[in-house]
N, C-alpha and C. Protein backbone atom coordinates (compact mmCIF):
# COMPACT_ATOMS: atom_id res chain seq x y z
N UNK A 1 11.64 2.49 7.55
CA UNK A 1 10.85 3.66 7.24
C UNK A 1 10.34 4.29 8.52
N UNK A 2 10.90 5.42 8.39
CA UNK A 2 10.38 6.06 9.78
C UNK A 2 9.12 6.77 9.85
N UNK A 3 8.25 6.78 11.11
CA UNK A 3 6.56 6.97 10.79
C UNK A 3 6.54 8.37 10.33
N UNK A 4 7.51 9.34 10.76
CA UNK A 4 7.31 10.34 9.53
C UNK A 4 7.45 10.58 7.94
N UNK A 5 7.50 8.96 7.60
CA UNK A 5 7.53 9.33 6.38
C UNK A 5 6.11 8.75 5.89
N UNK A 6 5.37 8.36 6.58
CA UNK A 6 3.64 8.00 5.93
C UNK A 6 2.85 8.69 6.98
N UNK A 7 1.81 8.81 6.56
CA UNK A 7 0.61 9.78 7.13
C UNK A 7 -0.45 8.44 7.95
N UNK A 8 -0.51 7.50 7.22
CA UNK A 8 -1.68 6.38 7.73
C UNK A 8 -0.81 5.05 7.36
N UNK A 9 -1.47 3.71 7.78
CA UNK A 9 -1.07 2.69 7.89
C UNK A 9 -1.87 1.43 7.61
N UNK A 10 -1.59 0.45 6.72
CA UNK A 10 -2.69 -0.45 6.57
C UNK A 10 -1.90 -1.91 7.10
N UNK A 11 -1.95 -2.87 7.98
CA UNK A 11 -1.41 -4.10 8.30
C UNK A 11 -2.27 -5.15 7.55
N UNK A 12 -1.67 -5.43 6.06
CA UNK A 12 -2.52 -6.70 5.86
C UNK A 12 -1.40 -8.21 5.83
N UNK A 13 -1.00 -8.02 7.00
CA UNK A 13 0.07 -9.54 7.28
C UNK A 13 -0.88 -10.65 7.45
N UNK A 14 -0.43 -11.52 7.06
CA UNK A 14 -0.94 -12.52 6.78
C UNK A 14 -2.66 -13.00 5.84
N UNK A 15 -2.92 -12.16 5.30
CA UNK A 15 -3.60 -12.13 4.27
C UNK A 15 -3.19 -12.82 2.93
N UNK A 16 -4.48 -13.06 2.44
CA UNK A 16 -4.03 -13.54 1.19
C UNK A 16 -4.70 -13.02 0.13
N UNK A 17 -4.16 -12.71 -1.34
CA UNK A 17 -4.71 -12.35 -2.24
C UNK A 17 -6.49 -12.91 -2.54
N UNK A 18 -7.30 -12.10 -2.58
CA UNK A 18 -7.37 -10.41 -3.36
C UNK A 18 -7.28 -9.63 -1.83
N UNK A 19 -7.37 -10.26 -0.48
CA UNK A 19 -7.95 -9.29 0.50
C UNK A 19 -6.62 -8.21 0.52
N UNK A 20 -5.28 -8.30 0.45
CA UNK A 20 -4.85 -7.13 0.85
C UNK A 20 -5.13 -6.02 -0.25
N UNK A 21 -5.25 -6.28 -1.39
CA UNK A 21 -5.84 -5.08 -2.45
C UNK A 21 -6.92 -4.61 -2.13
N UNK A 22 -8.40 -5.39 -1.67
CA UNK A 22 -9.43 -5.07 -1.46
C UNK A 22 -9.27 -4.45 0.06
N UNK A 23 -8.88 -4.79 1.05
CA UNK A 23 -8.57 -3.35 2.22
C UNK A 23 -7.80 -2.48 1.98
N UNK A 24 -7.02 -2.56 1.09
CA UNK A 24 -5.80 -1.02 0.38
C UNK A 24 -7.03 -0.34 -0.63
N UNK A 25 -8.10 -0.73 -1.35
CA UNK A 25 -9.23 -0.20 -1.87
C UNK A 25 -9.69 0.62 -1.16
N UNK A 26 -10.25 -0.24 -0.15
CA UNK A 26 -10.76 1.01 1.41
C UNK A 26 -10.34 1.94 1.61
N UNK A 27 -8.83 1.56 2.01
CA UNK A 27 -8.23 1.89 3.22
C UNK A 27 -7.70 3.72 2.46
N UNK A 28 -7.11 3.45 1.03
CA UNK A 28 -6.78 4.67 0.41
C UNK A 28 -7.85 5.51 0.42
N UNK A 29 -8.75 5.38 0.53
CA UNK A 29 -10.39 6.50 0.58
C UNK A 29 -9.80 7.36 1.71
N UNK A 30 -9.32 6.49 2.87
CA UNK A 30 -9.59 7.55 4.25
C UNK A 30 -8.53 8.08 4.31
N UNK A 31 -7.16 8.11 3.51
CA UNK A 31 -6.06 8.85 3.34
C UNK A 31 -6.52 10.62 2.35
N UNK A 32 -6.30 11.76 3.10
CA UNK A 32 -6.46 12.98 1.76
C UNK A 32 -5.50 12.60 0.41
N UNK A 33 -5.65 13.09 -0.71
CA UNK A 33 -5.10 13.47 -1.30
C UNK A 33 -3.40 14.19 -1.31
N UNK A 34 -2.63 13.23 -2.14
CA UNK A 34 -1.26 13.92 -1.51
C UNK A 34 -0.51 13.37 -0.32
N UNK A 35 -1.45 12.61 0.41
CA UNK A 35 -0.69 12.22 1.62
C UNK A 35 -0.21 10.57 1.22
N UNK A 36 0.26 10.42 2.35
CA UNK A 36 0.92 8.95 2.27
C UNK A 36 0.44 7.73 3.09
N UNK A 37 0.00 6.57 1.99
CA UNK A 37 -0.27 5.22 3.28
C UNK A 37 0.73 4.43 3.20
N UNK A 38 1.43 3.73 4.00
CA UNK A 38 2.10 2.70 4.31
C UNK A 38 1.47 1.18 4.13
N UNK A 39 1.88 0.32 3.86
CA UNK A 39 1.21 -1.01 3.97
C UNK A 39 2.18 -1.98 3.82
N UNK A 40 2.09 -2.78 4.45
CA UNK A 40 2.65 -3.84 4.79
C UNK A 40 1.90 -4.92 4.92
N UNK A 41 2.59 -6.22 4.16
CA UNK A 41 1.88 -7.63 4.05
C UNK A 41 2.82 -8.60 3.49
N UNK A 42 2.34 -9.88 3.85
CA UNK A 42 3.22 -11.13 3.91
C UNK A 42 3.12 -12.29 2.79
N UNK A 43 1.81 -11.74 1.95
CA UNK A 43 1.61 -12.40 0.64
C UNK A 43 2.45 -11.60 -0.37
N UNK A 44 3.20 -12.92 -1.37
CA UNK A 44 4.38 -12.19 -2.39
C UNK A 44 3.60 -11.55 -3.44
N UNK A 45 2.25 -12.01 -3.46
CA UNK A 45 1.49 -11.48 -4.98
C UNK A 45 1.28 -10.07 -4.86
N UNK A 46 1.50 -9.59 -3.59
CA UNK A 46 1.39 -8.29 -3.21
C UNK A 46 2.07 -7.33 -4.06
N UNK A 47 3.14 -7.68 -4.25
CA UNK A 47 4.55 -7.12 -5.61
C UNK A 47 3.95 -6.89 -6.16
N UNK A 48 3.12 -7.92 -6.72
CA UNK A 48 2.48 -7.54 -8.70
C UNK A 48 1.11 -6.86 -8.37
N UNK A 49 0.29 -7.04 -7.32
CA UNK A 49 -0.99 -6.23 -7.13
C UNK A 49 -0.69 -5.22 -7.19
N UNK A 50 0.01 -4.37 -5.78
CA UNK A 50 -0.31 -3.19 -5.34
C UNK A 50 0.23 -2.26 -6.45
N UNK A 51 1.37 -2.79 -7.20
CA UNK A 51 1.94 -1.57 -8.14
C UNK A 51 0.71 -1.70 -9.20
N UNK A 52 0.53 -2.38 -9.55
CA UNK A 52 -0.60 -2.71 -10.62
C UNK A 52 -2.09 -1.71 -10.21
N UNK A 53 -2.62 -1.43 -8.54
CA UNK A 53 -3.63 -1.31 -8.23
C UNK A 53 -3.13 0.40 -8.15
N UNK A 54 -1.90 0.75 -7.87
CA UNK A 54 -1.31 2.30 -8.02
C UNK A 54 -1.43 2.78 -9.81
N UNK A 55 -0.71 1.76 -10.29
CA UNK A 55 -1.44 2.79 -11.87
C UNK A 55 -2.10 2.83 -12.38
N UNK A 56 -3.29 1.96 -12.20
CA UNK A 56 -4.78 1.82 -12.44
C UNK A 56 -5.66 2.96 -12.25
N UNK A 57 -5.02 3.38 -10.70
CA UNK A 57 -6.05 3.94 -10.16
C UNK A 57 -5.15 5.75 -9.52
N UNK A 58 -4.04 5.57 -10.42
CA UNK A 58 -3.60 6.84 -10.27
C UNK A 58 -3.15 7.58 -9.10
N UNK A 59 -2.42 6.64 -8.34
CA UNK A 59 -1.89 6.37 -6.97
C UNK A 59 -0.36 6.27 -7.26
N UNK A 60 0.84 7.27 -6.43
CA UNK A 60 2.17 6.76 -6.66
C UNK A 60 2.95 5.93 -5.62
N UNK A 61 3.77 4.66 -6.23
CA UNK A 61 3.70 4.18 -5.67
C UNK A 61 5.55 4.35 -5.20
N UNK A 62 5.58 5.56 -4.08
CA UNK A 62 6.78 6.25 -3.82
C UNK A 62 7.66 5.06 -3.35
N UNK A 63 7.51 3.80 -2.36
CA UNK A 63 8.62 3.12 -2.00
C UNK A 63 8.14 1.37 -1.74
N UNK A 64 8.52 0.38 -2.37
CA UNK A 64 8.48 -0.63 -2.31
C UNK A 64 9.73 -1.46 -1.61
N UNK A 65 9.11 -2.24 -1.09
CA UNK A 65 10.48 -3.07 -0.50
C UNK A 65 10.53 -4.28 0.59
N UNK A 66 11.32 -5.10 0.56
CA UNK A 66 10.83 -6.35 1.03
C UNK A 66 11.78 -6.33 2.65
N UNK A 67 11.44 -6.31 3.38
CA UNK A 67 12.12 -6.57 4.69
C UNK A 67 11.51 -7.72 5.76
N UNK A 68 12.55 -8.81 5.57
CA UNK A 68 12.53 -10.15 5.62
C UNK A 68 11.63 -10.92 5.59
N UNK A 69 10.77 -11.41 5.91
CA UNK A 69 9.25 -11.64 5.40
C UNK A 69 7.84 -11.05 4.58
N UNK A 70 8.61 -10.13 5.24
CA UNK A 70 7.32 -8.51 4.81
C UNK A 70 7.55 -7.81 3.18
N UNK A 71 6.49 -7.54 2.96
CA UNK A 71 6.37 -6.50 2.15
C UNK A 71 6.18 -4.83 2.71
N UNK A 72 7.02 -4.27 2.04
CA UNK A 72 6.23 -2.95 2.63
C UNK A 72 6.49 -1.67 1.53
N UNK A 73 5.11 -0.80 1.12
CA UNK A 73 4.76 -0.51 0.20
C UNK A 73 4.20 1.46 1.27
N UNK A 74 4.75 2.30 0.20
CA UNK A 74 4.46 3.39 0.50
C UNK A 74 3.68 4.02 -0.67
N UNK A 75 2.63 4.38 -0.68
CA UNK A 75 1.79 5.05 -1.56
C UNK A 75 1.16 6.48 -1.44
N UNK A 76 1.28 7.06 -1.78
CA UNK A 76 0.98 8.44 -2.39
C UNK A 76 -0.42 8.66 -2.83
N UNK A 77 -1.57 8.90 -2.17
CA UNK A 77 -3.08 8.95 -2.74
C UNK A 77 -3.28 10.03 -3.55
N UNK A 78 -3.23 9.49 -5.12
CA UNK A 78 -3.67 10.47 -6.38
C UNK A 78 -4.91 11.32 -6.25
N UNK A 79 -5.08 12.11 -7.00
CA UNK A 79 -6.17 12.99 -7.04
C UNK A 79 -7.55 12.16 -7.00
N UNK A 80 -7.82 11.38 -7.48
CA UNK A 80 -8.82 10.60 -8.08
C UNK A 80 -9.55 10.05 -6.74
């Protein structure tokens, strides 16, 4: 993913569940509306959170994908 395709960036590698949801909580506040955060992290529960924490909270969750250890997750900050 090339950095023109996200606006901001969250590194929660090596974290472990709940913290990378709870700094992607944060972290989407300081993204506008419409724009894009990137995130990347090394816990697998991440899969089932972050999509889970995008339709909850009305966030799209434009690109998921695992590159070799990593997770890495492109999100779209909803109106809300």
């Amino acid at each position: 993913m090339a950095a023109s395709e996200y606006d901001a960036e969250l590194d929660a590698r090596g974290l472990f569940c709940p913290e990378p949801v709870m700094m992607l909580h944060n972290r989407i506040n300081d993204v506008a509306p419409g724009r894009v955060l990137r995130v990347r992290a090394t816990d697998p529960s991440t899969t089932r959170d972050i999509p889970r924490f995008c339709q909850f909270l009305g966030h799209e969750l434009v690109c998921d994908e695992e590159q070799g250890d990593e997770f890495v997750f492109l999100i779209r900050r909803g109106e809300a």
